[in-house]
PDB file of N, CA and C in Angstrom:
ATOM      1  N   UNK A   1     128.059  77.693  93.443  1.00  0.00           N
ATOM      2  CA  UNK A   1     127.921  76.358  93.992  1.00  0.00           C
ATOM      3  C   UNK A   1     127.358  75.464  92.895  1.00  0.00           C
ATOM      4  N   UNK A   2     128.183  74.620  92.083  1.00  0.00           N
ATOM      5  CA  UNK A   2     127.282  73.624  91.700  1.00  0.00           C
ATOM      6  C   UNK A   2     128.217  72.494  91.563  1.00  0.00           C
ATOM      7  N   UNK A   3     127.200  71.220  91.453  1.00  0.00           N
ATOM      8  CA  UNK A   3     127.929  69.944  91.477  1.00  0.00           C
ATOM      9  C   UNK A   3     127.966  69.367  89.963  1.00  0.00           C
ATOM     10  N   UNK A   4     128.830  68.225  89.693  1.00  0.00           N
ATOM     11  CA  UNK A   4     128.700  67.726  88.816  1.00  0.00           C
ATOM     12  C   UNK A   4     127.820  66.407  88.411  1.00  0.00           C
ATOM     13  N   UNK A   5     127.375  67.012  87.718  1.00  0.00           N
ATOM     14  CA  UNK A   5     126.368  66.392  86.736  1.00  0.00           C
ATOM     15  C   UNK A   5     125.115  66.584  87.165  1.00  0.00           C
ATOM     16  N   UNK A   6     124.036  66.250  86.382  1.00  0.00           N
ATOM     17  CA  UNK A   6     122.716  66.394  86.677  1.00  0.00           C
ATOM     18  C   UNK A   6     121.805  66.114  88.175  1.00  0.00           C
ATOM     19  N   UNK A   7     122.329  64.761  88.103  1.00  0.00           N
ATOM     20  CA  UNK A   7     121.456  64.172  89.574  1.00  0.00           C
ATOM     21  C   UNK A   7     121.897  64.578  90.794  1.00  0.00           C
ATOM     22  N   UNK A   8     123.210  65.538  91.006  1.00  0.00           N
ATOM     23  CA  UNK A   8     124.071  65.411  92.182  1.00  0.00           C
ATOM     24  C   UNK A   8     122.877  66.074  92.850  1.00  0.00           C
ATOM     25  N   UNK A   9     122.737  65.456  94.868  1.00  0.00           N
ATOM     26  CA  UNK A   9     122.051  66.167  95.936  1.00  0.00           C
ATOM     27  C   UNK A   9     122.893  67.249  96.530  1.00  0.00           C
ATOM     28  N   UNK A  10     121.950  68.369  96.932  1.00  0.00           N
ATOM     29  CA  UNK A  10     123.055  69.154  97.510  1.00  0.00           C
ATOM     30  C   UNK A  10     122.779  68.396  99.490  1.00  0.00           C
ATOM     31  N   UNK A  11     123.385  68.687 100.130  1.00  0.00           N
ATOM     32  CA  UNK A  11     123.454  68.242 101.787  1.00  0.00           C
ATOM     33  C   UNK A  11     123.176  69.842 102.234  1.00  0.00           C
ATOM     34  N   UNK A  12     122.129  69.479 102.859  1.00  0.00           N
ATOM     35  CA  UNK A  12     121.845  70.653 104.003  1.00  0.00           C
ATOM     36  C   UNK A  12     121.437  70.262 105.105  1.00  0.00           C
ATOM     37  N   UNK A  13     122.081  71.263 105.982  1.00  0.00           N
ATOM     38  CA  UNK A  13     122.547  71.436 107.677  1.00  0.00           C
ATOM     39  C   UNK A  13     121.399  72.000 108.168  1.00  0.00           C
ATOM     40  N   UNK A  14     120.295  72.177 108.833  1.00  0.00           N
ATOM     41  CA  UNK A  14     119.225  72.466 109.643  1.00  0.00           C
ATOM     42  C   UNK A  14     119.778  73.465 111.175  1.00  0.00           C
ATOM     43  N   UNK A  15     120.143  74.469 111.545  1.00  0.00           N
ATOM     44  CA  UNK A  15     120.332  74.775 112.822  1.00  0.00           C
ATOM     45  C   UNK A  15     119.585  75.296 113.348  1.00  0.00           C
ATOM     46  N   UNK A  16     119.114  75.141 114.337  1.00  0.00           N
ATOM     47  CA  UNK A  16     118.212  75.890 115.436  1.00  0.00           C
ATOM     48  C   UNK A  16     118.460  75.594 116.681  1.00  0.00           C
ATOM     49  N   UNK A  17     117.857  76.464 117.850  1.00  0.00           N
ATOM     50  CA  UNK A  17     117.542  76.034 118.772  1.00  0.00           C
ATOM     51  C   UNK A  17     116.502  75.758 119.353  1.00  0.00           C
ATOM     52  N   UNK A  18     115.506  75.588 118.522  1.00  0.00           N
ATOM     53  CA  UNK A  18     114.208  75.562 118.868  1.00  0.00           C
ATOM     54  C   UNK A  18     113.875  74.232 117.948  1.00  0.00           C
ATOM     55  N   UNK A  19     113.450  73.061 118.600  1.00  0.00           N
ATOM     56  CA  UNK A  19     113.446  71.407 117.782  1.00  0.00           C
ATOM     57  C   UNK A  19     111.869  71.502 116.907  1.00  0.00           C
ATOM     58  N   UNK A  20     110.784  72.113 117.303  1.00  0.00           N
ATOM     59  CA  UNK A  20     110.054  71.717 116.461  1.00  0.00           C
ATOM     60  C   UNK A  20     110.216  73.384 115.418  1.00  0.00           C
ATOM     61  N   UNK A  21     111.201  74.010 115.467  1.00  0.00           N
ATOM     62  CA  UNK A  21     111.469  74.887 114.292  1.00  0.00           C
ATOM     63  C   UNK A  21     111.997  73.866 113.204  1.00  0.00           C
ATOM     64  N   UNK A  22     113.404  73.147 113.832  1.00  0.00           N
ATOM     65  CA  UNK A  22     114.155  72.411 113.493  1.00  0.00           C
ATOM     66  C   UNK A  22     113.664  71.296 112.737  1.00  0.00           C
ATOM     67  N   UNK A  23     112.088  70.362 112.857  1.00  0.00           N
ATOM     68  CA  UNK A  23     111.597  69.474 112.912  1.00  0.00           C
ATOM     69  C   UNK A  23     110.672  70.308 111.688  1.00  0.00           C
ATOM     70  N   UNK A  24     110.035  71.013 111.941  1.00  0.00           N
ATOM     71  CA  UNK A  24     109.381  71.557 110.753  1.00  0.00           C
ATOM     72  C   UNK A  24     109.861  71.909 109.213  1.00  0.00           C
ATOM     73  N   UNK A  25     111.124  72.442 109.473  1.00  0.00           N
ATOM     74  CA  UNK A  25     112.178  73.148 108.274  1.00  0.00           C
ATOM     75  C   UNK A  25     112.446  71.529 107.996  1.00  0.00           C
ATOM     76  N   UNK A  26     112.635  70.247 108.038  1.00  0.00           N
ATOM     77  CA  UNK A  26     113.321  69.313 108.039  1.00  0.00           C
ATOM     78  C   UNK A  26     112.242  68.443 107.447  1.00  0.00           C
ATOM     79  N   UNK A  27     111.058  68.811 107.865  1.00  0.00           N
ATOM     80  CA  UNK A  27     110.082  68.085 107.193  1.00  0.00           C
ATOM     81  C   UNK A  27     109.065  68.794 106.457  1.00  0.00           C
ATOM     82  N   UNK A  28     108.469  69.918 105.985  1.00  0.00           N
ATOM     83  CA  UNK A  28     107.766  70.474 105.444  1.00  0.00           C
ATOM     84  C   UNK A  28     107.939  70.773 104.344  1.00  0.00           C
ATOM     85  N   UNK A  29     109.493  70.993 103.956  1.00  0.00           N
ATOM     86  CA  UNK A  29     110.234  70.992 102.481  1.00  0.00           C
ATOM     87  C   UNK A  29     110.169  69.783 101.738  1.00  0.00           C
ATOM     88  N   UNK A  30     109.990  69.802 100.538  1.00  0.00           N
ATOM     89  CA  UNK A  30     110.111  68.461  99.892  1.00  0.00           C
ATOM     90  C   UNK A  30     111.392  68.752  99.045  1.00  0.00           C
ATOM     91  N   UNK A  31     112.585  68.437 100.127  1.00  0.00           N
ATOM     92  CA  UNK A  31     114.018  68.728  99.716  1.00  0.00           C
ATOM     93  C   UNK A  31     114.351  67.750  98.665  1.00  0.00           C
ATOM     94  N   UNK A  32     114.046  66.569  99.142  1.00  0.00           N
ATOM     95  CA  UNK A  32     114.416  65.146  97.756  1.00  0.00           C
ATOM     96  C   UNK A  32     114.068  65.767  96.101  1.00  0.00           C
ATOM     97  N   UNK A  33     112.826  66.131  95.962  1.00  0.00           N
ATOM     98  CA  UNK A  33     112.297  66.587  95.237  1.00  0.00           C
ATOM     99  C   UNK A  33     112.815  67.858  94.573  1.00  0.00           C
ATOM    100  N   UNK A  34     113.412  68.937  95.741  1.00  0.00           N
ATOM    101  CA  UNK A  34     113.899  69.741  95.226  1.00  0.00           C
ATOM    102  C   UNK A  34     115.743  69.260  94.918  1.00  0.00           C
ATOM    103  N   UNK A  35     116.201  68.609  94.861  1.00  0.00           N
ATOM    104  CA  UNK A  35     117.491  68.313  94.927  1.00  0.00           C
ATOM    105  C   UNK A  35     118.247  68.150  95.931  1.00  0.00           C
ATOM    106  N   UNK A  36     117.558  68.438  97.263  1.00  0.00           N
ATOM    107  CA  UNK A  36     118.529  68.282  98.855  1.00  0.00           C
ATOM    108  C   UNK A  36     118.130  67.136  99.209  1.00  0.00           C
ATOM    109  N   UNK A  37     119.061  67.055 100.483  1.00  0.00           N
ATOM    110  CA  UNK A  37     118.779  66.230 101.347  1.00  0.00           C
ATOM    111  C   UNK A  37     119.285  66.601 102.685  1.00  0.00           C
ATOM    112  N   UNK A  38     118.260  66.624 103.774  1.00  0.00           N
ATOM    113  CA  UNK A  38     118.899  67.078 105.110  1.00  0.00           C
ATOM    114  C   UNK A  38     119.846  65.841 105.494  1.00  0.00           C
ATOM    115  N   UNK A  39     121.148  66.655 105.426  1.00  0.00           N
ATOM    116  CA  UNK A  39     122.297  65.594 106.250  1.00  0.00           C
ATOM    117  C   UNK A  39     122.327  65.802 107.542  1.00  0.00           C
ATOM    118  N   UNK A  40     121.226  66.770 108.371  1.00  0.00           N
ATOM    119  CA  UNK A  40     121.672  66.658 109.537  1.00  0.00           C
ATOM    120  C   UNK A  40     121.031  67.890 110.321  1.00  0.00           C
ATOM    121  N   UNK A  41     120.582  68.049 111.679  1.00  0.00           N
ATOM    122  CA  UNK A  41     120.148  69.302 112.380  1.00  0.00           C
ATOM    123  C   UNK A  41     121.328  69.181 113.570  1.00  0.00           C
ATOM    124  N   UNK A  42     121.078  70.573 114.066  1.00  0.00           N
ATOM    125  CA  UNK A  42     121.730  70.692 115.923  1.00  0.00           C
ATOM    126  C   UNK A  42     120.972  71.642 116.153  1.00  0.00           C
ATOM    127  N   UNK A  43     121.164  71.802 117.551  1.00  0.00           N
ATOM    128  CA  UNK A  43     120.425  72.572 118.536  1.00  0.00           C
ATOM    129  C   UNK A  43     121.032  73.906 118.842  1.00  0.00           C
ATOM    130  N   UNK A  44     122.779  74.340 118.267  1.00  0.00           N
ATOM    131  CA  UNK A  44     123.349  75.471 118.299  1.00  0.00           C
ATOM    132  C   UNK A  44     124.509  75.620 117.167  1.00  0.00           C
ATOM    133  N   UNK A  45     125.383  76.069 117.355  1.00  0.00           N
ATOM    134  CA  UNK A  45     126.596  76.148 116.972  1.00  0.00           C
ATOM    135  C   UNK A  45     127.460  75.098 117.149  1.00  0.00           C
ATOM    136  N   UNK A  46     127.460  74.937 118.149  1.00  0.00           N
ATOM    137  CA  UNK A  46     128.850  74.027 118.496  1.00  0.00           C
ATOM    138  C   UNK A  46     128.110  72.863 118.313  1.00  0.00           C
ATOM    139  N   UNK A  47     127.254  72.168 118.327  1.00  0.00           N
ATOM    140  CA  UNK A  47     126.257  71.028 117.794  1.00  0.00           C
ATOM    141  C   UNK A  47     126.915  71.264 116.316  1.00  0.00           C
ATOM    142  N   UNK A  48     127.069  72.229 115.734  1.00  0.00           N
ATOM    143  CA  UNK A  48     126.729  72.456 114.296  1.00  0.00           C
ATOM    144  C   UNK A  48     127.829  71.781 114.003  1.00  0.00           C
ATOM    145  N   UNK A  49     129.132  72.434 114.066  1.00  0.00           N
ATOM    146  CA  UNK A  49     130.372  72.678 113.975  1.00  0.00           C
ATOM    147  C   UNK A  49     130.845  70.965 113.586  1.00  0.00           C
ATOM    148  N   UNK A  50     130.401  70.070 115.091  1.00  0.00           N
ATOM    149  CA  UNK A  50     130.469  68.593 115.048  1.00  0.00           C
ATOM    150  C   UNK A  50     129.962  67.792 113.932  1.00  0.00           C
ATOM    151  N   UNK A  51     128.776  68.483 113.441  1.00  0.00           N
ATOM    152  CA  UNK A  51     127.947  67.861 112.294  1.00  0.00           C
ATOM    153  C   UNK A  51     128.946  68.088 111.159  1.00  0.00           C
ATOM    154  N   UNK A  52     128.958  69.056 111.155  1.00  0.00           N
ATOM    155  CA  UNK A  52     129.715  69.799 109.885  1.00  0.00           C
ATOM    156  C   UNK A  52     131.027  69.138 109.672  1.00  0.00           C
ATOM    157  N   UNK A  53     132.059  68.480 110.357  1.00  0.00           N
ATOM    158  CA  UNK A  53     132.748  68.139 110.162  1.00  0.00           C
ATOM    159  C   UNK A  53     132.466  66.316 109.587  1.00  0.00           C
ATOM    160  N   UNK A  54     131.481  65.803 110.081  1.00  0.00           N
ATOM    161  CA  UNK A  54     131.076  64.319 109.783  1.00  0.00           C
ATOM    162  C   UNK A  54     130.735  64.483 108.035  1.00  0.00           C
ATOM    163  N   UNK A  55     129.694  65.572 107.863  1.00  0.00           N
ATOM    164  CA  UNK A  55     129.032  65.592 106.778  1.00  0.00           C
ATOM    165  C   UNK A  55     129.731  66.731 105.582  1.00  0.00           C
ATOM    166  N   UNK A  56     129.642  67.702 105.927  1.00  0.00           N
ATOM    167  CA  UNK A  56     130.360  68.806 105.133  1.00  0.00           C
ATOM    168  C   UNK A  56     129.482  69.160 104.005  1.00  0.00           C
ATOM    169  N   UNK A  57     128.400  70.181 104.858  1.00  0.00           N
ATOM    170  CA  UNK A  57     126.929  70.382 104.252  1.00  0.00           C
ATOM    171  C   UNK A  57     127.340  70.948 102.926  1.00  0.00           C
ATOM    172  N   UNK A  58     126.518  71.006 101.922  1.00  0.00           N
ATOM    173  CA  UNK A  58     126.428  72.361 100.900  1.00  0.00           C
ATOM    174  C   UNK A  58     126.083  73.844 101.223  1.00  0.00           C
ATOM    175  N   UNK A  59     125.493  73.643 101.998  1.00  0.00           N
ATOM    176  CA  UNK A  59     124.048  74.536 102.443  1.00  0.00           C
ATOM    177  C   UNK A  59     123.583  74.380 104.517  1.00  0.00           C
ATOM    178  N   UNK A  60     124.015  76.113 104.835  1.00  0.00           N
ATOM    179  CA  UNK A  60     123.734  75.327 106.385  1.00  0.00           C
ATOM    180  C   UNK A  60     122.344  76.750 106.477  1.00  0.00           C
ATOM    181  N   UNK A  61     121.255  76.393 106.973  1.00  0.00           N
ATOM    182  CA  UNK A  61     120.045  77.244 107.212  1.00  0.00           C
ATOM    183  C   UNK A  61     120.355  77.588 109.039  1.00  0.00           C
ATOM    184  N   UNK A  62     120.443  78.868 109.328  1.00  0.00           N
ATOM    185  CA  UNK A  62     120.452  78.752 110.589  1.00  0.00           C
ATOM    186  C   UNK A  62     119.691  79.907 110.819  1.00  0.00           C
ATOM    187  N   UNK A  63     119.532  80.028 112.538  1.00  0.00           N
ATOM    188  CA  UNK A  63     119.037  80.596 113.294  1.00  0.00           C
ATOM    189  C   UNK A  63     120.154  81.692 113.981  1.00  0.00           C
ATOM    190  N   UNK A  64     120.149  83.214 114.344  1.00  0.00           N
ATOM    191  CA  UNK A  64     120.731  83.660 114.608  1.00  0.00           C
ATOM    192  C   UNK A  64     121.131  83.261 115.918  1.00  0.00           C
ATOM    193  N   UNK A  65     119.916  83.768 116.563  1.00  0.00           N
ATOM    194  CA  UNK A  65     119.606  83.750 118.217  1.00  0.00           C
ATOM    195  C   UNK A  65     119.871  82.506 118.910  1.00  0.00           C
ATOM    196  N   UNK A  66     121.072  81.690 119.717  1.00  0.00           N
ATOM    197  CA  UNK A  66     120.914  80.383 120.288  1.00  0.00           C
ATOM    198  C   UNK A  66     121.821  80.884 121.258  1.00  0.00           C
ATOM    199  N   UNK A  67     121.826  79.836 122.117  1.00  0.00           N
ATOM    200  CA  UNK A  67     122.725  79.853 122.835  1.00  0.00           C
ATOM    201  C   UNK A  67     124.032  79.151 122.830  1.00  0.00           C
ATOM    202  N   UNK A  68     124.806  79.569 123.888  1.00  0.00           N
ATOM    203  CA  UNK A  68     126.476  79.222 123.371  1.00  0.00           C
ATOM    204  C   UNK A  68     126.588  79.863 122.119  1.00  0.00           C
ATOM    205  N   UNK A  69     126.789  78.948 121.001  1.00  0.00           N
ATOM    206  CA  UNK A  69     127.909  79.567 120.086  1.00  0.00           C
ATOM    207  C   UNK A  69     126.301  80.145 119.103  1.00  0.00           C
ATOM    208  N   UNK A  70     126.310  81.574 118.472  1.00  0.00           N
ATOM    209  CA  UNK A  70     125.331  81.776 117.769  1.00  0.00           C
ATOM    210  C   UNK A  70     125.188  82.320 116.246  1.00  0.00           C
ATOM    211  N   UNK A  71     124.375  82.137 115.595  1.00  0.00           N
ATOM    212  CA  UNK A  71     124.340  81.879 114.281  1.00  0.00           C
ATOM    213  C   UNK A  71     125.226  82.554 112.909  1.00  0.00           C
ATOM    214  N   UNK A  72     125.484  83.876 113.774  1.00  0.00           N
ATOM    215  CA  UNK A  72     126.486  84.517 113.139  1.00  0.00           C
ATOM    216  C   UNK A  72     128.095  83.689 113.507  1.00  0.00           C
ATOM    217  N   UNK A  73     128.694  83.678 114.859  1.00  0.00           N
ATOM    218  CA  UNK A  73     129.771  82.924 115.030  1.00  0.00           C
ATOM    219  C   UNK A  73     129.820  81.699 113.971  1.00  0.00           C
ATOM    220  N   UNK A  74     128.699  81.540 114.014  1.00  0.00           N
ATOM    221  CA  UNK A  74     129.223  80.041 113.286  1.00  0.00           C
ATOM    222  C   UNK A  74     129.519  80.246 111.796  1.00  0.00           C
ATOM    223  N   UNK A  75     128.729  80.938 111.159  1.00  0.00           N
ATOM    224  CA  UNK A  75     128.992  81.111 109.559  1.00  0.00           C
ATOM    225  C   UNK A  75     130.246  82.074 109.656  1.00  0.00           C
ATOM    226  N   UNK A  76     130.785  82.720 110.517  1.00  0.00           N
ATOM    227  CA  UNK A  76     132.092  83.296 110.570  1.00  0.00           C
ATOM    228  C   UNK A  76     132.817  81.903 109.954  1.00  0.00           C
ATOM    229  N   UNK A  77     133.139  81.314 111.354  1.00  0.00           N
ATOM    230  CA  UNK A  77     134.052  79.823 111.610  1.00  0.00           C
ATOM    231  C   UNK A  77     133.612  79.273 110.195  1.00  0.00           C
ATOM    232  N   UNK A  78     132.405  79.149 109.743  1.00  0.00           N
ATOM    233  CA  UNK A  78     132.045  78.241 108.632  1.00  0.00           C
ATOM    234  C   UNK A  78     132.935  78.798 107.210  1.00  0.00           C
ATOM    235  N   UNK A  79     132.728  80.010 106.921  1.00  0.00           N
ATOM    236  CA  UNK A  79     133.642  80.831 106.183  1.00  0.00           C
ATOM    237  C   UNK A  79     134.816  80.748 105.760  1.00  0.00           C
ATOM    238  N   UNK A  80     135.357  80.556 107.444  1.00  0.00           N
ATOM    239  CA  UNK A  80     137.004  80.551 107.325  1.00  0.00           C
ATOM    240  C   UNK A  80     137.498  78.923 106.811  1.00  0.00           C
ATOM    241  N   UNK A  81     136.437  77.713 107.269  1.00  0.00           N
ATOM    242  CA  UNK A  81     137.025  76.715 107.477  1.00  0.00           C
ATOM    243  C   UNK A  81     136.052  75.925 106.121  1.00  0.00           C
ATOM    244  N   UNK A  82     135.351  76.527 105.924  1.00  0.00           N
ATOM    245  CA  UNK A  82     134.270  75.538 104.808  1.00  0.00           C
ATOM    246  C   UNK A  82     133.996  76.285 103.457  1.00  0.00           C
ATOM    247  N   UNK A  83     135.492  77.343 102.770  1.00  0.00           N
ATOM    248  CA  UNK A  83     134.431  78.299 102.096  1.00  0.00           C
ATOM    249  C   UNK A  83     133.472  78.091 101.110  1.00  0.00           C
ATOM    250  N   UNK A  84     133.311  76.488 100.763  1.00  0.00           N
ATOM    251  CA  UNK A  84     132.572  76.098  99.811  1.00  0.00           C
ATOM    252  C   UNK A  84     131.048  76.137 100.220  1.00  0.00           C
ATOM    253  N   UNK A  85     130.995  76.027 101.255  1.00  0.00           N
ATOM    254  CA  UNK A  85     129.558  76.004 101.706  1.00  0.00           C
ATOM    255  C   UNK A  85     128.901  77.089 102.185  1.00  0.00           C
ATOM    256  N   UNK A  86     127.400  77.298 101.645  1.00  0.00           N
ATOM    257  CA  UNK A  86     127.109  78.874 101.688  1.00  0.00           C
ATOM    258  C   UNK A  86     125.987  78.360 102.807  1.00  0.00           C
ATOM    259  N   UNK A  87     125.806  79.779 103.907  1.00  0.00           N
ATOM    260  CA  UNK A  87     124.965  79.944 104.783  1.00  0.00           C
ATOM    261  C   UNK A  87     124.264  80.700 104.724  1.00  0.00           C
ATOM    262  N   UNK A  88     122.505  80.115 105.465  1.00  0.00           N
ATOM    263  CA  UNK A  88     121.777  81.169 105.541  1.00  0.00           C
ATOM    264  C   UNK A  88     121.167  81.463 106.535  1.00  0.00           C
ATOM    265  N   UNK A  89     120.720  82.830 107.178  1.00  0.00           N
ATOM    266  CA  UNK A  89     120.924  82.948 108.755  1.00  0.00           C
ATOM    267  C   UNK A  89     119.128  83.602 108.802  1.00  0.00           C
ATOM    268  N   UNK A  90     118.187  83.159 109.619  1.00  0.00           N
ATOM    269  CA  UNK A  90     117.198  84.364 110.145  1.00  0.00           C
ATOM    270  C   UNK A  90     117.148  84.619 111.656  1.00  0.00           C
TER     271      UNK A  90
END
């Protein structure tokens, strides 16, 4: 994964189902600083999926365990349809 040239941000995707997980990971990082920028959280998968298509993260941090669609399904789908963008699941 890398972008061109020096200054490029990478976009990262926030998933959870739990909002002040979501709210914490989103604010406790000093992503600017490190080169990100959160383009965006959801509350599951299929939240995700919608984001993902507006933004088209670098980087999606997720949560296994949610409901409806869950953290593995999605980096499947993400795989097939985004392979540029790498996921990371706890």
């Amino acid at each position: 994964m890398s972008k061109e040239g020096c200054s490029s941000i990478y976009k990262v995707l926030i998933v959870d189902d739990e909002h002040i997980i979501r709210e914490s990971l989103a604010e406790s990082i000093p992503w600017q600083r490190l080169g990100f920028q959160v383009s965006g959280t959801a509350a599951n998968g299929n939240e995700a999926l919608a984001c993902i298509k507006k933004v088209v993260p670098d980087i999606i941090i997720t949560d296994v365990k949610m409901h409806g669609m869950d953290g593995i399904q999605l980096c499947r789908i993400v795989k097939q349809q985004y392979p540029d963008t790498k996921n990371y699941y706890s």
